[in-house]
N, C-alpha and C. Protein backbone atom coordinates (compact mmCIF):
# COMPACT_ATOMS: atom_id res chain seq x y z
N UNK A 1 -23.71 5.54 18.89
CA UNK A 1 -23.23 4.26 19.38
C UNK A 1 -21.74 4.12 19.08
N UNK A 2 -21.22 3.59 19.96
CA UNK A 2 -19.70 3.08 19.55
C UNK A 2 -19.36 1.86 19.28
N UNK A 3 -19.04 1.74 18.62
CA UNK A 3 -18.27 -0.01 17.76
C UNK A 3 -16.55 0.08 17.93
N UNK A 4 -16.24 -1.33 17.50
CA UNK A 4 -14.85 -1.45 17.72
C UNK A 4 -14.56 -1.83 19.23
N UNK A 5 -14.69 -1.37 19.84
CA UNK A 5 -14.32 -1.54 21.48
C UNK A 5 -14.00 -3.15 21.73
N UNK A 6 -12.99 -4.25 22.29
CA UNK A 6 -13.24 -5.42 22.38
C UNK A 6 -14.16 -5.78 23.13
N UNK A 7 -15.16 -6.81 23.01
CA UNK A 7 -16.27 -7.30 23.30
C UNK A 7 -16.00 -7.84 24.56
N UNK A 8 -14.81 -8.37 25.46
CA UNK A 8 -13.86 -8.55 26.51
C UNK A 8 -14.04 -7.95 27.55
N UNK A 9 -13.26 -6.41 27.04
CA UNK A 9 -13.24 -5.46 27.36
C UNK A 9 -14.46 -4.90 28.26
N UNK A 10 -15.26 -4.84 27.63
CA UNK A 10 -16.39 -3.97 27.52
C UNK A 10 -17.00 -5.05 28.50
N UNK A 11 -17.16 -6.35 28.57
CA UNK A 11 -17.91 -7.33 29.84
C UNK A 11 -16.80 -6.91 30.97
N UNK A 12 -15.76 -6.99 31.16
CA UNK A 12 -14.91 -6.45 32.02
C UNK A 12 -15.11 -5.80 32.68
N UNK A 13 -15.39 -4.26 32.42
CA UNK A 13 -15.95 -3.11 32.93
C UNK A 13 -16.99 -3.04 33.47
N UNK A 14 -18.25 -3.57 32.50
CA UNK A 14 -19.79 -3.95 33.26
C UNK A 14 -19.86 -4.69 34.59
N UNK A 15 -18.89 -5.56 34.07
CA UNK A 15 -19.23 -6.42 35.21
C UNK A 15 -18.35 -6.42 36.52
N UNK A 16 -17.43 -5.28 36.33
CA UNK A 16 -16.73 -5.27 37.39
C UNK A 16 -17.33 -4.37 38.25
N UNK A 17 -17.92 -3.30 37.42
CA UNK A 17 -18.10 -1.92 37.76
C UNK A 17 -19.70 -2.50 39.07
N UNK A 18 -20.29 -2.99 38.35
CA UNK A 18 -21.59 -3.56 38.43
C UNK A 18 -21.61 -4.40 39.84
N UNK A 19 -20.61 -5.30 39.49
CA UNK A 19 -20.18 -5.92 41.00
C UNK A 19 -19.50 -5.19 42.01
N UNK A 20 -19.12 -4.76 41.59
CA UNK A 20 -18.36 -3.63 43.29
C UNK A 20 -19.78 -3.00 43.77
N UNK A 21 -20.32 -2.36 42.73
CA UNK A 21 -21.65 -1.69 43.44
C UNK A 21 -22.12 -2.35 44.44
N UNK A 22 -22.53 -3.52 43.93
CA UNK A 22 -23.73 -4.84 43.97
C UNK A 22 -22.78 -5.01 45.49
N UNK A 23 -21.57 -5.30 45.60
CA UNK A 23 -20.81 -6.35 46.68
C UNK A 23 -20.79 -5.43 47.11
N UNK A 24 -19.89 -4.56 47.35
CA UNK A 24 -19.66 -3.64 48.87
C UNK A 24 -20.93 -2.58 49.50
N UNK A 25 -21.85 -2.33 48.32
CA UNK A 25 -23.06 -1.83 49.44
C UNK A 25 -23.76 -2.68 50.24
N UNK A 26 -23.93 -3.91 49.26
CA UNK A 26 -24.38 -5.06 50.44
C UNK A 26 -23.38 -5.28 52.14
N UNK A 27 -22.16 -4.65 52.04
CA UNK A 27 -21.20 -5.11 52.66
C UNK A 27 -21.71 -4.12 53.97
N UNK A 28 -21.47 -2.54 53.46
CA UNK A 28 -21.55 -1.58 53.95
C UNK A 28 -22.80 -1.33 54.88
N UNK A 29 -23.93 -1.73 53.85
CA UNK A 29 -25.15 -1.91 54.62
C UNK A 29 -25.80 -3.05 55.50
N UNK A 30 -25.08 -4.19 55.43
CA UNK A 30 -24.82 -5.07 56.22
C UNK A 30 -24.72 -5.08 57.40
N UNK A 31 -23.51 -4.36 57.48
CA UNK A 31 -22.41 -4.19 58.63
C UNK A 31 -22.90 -2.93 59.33
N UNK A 32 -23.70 -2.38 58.48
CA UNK A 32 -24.00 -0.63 59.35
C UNK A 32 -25.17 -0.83 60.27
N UNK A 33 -26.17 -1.90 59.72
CA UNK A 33 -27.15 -2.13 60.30
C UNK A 33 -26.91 -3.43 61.37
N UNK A 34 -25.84 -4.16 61.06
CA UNK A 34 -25.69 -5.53 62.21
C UNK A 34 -24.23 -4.45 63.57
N UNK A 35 -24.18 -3.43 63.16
CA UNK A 35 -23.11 -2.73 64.43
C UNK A 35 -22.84 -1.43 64.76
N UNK A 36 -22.59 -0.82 65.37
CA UNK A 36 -22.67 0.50 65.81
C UNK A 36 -21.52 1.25 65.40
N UNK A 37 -20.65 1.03 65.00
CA UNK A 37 -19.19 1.31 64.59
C UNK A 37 -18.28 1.66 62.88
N UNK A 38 -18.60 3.05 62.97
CA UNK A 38 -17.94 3.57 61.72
C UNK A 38 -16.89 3.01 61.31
N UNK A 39 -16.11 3.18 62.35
CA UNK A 39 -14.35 2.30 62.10
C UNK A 39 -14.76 1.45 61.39
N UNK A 40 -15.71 0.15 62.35
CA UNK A 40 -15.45 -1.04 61.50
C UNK A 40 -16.18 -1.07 59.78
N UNK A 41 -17.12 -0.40 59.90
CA UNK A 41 -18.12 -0.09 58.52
C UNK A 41 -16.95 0.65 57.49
N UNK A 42 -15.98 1.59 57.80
CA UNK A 42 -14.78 2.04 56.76
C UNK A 42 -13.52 0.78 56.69
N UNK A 43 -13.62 0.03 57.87
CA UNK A 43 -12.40 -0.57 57.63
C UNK A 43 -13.25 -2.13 56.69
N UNK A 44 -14.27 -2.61 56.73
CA UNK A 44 -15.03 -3.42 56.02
C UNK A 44 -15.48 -3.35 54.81
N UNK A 45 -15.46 -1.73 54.66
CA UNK A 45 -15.50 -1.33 52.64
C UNK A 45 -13.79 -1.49 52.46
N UNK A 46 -13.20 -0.60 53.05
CA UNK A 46 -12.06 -1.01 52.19
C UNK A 46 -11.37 -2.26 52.08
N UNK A 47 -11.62 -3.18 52.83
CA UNK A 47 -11.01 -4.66 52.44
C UNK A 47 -12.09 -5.24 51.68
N UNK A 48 -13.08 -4.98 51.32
CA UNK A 48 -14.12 -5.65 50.67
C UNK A 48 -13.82 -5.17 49.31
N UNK A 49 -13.23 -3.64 49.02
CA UNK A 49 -13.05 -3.35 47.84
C UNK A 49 -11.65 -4.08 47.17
N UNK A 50 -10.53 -3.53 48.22
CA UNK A 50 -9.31 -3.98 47.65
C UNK A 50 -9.16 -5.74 47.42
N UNK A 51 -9.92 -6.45 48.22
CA UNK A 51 -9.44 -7.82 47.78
C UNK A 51 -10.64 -8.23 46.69
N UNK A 52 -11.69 -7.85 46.89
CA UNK A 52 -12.75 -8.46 45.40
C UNK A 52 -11.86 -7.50 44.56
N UNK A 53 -10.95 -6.33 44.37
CA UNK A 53 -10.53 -5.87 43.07
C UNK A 53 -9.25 -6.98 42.59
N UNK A 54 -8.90 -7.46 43.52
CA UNK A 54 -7.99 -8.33 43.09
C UNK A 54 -8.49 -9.50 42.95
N UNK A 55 -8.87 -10.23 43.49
CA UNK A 55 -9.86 -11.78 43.34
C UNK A 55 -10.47 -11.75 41.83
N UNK A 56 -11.19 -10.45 41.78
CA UNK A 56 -12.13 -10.51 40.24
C UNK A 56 -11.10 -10.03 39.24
N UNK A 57 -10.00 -9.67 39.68
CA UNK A 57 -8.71 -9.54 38.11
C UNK A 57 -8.09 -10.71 38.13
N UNK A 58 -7.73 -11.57 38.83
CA UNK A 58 -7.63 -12.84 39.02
C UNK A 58 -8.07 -13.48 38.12
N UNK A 59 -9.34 -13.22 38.71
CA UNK A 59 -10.40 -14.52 38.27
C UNK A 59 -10.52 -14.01 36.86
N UNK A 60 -10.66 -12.77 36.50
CA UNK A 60 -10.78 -12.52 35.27
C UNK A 60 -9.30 -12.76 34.59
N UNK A 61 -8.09 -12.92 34.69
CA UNK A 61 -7.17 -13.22 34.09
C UNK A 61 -7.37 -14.88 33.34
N UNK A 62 -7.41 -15.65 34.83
CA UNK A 62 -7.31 -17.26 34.52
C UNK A 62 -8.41 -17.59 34.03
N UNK A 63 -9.95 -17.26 34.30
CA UNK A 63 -10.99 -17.65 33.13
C UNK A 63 -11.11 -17.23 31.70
N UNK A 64 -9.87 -16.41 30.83
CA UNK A 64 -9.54 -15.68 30.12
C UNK A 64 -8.64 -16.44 29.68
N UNK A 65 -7.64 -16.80 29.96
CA UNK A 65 -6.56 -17.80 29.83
C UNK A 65 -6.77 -18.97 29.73
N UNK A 66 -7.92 -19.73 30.26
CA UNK A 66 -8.64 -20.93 30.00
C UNK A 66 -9.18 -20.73 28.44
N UNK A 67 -9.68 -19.75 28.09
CA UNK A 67 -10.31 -19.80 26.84
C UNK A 67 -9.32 -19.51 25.52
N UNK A 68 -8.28 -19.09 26.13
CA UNK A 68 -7.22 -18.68 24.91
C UNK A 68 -7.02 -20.39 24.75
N UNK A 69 -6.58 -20.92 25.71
CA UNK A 69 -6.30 -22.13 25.69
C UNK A 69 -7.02 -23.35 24.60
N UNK A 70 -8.00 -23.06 24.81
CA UNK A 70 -8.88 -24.00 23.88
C UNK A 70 -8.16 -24.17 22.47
N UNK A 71 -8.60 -25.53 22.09
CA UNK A 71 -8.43 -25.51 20.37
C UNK A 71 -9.44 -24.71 19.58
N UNK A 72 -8.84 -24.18 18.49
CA UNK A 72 -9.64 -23.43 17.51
C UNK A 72 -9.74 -21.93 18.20
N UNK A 73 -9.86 -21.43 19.30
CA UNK A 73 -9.88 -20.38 20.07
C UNK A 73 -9.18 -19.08 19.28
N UNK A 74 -9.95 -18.19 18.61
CA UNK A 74 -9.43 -17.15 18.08
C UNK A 74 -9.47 -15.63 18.73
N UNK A 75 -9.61 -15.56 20.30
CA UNK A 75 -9.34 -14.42 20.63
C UNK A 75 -8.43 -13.44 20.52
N UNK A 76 -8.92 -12.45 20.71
CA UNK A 76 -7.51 -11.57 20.48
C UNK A 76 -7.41 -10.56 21.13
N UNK A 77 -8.09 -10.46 22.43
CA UNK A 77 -7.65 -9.25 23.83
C UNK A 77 -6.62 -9.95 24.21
N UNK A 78 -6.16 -8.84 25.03
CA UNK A 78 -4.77 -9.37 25.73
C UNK A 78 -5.07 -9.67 27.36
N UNK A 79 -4.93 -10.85 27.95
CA UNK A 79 -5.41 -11.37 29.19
C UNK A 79 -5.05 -9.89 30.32
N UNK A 80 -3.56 -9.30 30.35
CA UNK A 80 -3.83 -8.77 31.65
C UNK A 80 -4.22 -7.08 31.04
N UNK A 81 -4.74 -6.81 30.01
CA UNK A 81 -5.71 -5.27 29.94
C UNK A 81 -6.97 -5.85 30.44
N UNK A 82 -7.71 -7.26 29.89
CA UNK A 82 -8.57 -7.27 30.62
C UNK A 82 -8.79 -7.19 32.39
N UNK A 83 -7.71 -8.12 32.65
CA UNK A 83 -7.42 -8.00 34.26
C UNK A 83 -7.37 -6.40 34.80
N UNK A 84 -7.01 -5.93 34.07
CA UNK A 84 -6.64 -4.51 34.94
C UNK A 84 -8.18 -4.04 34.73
N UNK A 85 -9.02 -4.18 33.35
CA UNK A 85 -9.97 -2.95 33.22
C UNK A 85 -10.45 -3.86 34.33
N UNK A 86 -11.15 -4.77 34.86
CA UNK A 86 -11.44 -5.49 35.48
C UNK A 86 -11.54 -5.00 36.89
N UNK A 87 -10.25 -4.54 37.37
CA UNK A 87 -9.33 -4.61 38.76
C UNK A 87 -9.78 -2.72 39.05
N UNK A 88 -9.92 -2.15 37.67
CA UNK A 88 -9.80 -0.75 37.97
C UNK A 88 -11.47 -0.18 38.28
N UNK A 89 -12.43 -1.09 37.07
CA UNK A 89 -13.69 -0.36 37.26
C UNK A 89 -14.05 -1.52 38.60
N UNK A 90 -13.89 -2.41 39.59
CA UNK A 90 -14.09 -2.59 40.26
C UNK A 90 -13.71 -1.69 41.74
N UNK A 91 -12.33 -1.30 41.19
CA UNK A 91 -12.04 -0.17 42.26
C UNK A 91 -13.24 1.55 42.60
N UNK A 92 -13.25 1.69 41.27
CA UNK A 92 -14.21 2.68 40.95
C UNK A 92 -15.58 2.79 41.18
N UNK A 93 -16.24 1.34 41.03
CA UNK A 93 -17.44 0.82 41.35
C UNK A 93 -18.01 0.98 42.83
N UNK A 94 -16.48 0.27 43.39
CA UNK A 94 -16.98 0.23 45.05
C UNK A 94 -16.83 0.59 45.49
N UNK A 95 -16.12 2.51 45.38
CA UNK A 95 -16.36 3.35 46.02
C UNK A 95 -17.64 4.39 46.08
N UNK A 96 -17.96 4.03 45.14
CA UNK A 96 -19.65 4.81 45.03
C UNK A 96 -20.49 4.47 46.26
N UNK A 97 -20.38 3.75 46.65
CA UNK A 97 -21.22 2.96 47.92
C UNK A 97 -20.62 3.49 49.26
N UNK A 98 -19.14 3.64 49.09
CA UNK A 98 -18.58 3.94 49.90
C UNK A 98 -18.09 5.46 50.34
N UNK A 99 -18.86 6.07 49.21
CA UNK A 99 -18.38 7.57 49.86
C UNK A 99 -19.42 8.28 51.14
N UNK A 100 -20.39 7.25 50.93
CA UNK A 100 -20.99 7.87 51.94
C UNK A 100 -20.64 7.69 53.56
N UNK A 101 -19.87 6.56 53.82
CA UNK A 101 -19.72 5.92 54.77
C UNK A 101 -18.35 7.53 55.82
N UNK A 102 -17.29 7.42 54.26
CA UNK A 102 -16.62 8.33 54.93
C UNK A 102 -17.22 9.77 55.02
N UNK A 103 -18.24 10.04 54.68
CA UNK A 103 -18.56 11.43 54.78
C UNK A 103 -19.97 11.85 55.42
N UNK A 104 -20.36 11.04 55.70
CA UNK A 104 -21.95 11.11 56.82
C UNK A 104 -21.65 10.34 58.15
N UNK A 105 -22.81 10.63 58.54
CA UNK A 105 -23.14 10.11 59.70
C UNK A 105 -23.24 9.14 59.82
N UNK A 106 -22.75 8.45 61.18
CA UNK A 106 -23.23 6.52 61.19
C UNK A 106 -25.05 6.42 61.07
N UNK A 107 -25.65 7.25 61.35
CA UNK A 107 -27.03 6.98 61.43
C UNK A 107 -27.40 7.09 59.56
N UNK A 108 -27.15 8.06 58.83
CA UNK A 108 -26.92 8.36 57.35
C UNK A 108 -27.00 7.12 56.54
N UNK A 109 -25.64 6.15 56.97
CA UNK A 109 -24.92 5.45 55.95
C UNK A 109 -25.55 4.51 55.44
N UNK A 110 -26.36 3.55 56.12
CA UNK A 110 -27.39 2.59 55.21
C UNK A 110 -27.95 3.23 54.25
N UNK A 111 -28.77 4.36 54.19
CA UNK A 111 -29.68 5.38 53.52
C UNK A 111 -28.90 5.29 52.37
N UNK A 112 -27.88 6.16 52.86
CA UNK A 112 -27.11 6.89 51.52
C UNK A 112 -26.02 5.65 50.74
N UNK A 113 -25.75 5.22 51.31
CA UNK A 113 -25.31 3.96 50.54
C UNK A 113 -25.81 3.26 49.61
N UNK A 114 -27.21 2.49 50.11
CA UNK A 114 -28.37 2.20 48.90
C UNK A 114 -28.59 3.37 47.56
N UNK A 115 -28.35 4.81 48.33
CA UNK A 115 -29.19 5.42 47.07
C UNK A 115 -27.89 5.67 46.34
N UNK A 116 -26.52 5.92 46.69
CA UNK A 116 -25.35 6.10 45.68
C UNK A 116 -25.31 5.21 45.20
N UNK A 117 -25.53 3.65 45.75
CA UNK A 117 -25.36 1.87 44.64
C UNK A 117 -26.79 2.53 43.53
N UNK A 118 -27.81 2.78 43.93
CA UNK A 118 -28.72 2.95 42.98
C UNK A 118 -28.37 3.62 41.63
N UNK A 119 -28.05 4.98 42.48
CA UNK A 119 -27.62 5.85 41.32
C UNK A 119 -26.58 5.53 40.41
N UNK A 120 -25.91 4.40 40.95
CA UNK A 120 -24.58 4.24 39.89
C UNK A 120 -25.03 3.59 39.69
N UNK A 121 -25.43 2.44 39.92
CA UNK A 121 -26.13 1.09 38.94
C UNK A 121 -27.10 1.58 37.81
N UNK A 122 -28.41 2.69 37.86
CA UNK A 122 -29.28 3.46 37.25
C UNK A 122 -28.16 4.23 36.25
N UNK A 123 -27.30 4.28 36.00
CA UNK A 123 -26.25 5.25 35.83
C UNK A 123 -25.26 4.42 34.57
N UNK A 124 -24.99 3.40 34.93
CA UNK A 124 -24.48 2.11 34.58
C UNK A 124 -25.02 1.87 33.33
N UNK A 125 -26.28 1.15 33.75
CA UNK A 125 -27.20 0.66 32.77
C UNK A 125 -27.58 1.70 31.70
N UNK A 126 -27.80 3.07 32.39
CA UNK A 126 -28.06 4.24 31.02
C UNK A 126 -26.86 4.53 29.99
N UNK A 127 -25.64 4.40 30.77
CA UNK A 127 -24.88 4.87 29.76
C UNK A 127 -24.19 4.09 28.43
N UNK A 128 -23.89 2.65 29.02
CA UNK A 128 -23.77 1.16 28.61
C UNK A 128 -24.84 1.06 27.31
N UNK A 129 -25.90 1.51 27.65
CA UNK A 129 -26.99 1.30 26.54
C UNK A 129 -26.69 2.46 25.52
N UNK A 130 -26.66 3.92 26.32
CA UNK A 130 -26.12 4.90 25.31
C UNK A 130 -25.34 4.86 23.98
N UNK A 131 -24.17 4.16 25.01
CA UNK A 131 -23.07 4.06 23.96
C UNK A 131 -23.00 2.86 23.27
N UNK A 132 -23.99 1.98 23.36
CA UNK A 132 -23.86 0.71 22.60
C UNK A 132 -24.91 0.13 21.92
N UNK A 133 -26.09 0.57 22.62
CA UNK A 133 -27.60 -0.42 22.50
C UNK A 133 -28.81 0.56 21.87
N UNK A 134 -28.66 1.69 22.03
CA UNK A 134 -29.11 3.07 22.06
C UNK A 134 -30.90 2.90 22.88
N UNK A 135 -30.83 2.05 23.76
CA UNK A 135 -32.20 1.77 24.31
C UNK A 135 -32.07 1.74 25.94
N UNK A 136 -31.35 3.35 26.25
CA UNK A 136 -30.99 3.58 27.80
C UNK A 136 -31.54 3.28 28.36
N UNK A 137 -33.36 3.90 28.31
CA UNK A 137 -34.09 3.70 29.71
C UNK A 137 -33.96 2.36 30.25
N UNK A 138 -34.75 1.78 29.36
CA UNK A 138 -34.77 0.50 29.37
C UNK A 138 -33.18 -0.83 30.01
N UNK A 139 -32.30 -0.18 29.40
CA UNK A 139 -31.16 -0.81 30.63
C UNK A 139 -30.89 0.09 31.66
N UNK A 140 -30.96 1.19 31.73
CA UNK A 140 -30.73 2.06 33.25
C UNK A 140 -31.75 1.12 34.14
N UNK A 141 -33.16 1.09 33.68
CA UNK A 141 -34.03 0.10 34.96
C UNK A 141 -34.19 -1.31 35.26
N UNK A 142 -33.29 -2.02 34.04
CA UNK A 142 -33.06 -3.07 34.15
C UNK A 142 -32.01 -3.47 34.84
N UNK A 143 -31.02 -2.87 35.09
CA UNK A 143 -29.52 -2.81 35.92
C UNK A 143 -30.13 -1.99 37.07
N UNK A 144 -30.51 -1.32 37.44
CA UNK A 144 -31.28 -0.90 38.74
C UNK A 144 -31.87 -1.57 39.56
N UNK A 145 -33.07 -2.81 38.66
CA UNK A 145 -33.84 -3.70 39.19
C UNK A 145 -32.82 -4.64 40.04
N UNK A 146 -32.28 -5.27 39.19
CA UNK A 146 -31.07 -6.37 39.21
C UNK A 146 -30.20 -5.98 40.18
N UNK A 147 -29.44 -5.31 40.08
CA UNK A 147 -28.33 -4.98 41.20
C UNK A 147 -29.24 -4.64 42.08
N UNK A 148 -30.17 -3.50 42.74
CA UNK A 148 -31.32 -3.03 43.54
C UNK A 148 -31.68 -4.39 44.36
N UNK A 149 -31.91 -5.23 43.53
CA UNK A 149 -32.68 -7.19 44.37
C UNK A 149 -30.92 -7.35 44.86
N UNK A 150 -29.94 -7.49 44.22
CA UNK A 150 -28.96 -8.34 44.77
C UNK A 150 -28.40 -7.12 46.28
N UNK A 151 -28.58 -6.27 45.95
CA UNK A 151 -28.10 -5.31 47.14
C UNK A 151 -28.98 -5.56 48.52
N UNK A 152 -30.07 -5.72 48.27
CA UNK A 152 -30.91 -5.65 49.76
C UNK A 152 -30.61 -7.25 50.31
N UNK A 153 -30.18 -8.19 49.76
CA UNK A 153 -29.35 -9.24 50.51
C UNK A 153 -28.54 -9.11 51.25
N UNK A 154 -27.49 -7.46 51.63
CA UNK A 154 -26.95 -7.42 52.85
C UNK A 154 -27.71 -6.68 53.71
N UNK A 155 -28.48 -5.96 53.38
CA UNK A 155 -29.80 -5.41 54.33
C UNK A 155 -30.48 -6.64 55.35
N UNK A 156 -30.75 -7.36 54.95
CA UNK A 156 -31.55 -8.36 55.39
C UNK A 156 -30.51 -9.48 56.27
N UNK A 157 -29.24 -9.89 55.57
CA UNK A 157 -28.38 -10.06 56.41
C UNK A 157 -27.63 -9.45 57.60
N UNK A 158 -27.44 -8.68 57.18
CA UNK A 158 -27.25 -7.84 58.49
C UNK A 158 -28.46 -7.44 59.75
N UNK A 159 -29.36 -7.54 59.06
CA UNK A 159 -30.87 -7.45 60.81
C UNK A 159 -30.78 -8.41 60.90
N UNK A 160 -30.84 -9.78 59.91
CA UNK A 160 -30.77 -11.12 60.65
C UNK A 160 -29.89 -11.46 61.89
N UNK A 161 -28.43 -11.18 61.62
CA UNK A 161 -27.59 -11.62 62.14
C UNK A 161 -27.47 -10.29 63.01
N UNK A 162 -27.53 -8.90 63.31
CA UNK A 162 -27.51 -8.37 64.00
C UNK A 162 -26.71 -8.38 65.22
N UNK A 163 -25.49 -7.78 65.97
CA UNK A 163 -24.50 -7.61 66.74
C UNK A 163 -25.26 -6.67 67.86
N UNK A 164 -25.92 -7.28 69.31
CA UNK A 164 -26.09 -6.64 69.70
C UNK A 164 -25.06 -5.80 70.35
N UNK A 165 -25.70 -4.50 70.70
CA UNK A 165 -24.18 -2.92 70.99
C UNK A 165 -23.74 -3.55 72.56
């Protein structure tokens, strides 16, 4: 197990990493299943990645800065390392979802999209526990479950709303 790490920090990463998965496969698989069009399915991950990487360092800066703020408030990360780990494992996150898009087939990409968010989320949760909790399985399938339910919300959105060709 590793100790020391800021406690900040370390939600930063989870949760950035965790959300890019979670957001742009929903995005990817969304959009793959509501339209016929690679272009738009590559040009819809990458603005889905680059502006939630900035929105969630944002947001992670000023809800960070709200709390320094408080009286009595004894933190002691520094607002923009969190922003960046934030900004970076979100970048990192939401390309896992997205490599499939540029490298398969339009018929492929729902498929393989779900199972790369899986595998990194399953992936996520094992290692997170590794290095901290020492009770992997058990968060690898708990972060699987969790992200796994929030991901098939763009599945389902996307046949709902569906673009006929």
């Amino acid at each position: 197990m590793i100790r020391g790490i800021n406690q900040d920090y370390l939600r930063s990463l989870i949760f950035g990493f965790q959300d890019a998965i979670v957001s742009t496969t929903g995005v990817i698989v969304g959009i793959s299943v509501g339209v016929n069009d690679k272009r738009f399915i590559v040009l819809s991950a990458l603005v889905t990645i680059s502006v939630e990487a900035v929105s969630m360092a944002a947001g992670q800066y000023l809800s960070e800065k709200s709390v320094h703020e408080l009286p009595q408030n004894h933190h002691r990360d520094r607002l923009i390392t969190g922003s960046l780990v934030m900004f970076f494992s979100y970048i990192i996150g939401g390309f896992i979802p997205a490599i499939p898009v540029m490298f398969s087939p339009l018929r492929y990409v729902p498929i393989l999209s779900v199972v790369f968010a899986l595998i990194g989320l399953f992936a996520l949760g094992f290692f997170k526990a590794k290095f901290f909790t020492g009770k992997a399985w058990r968060s690898a399938i708990e972060m699987l479950v969790i992200g796994g339910l929030a991901t098939l919300i763009g599945l389902f959105t996307g046949l709902i709303f569906k673009i006929p060709a």
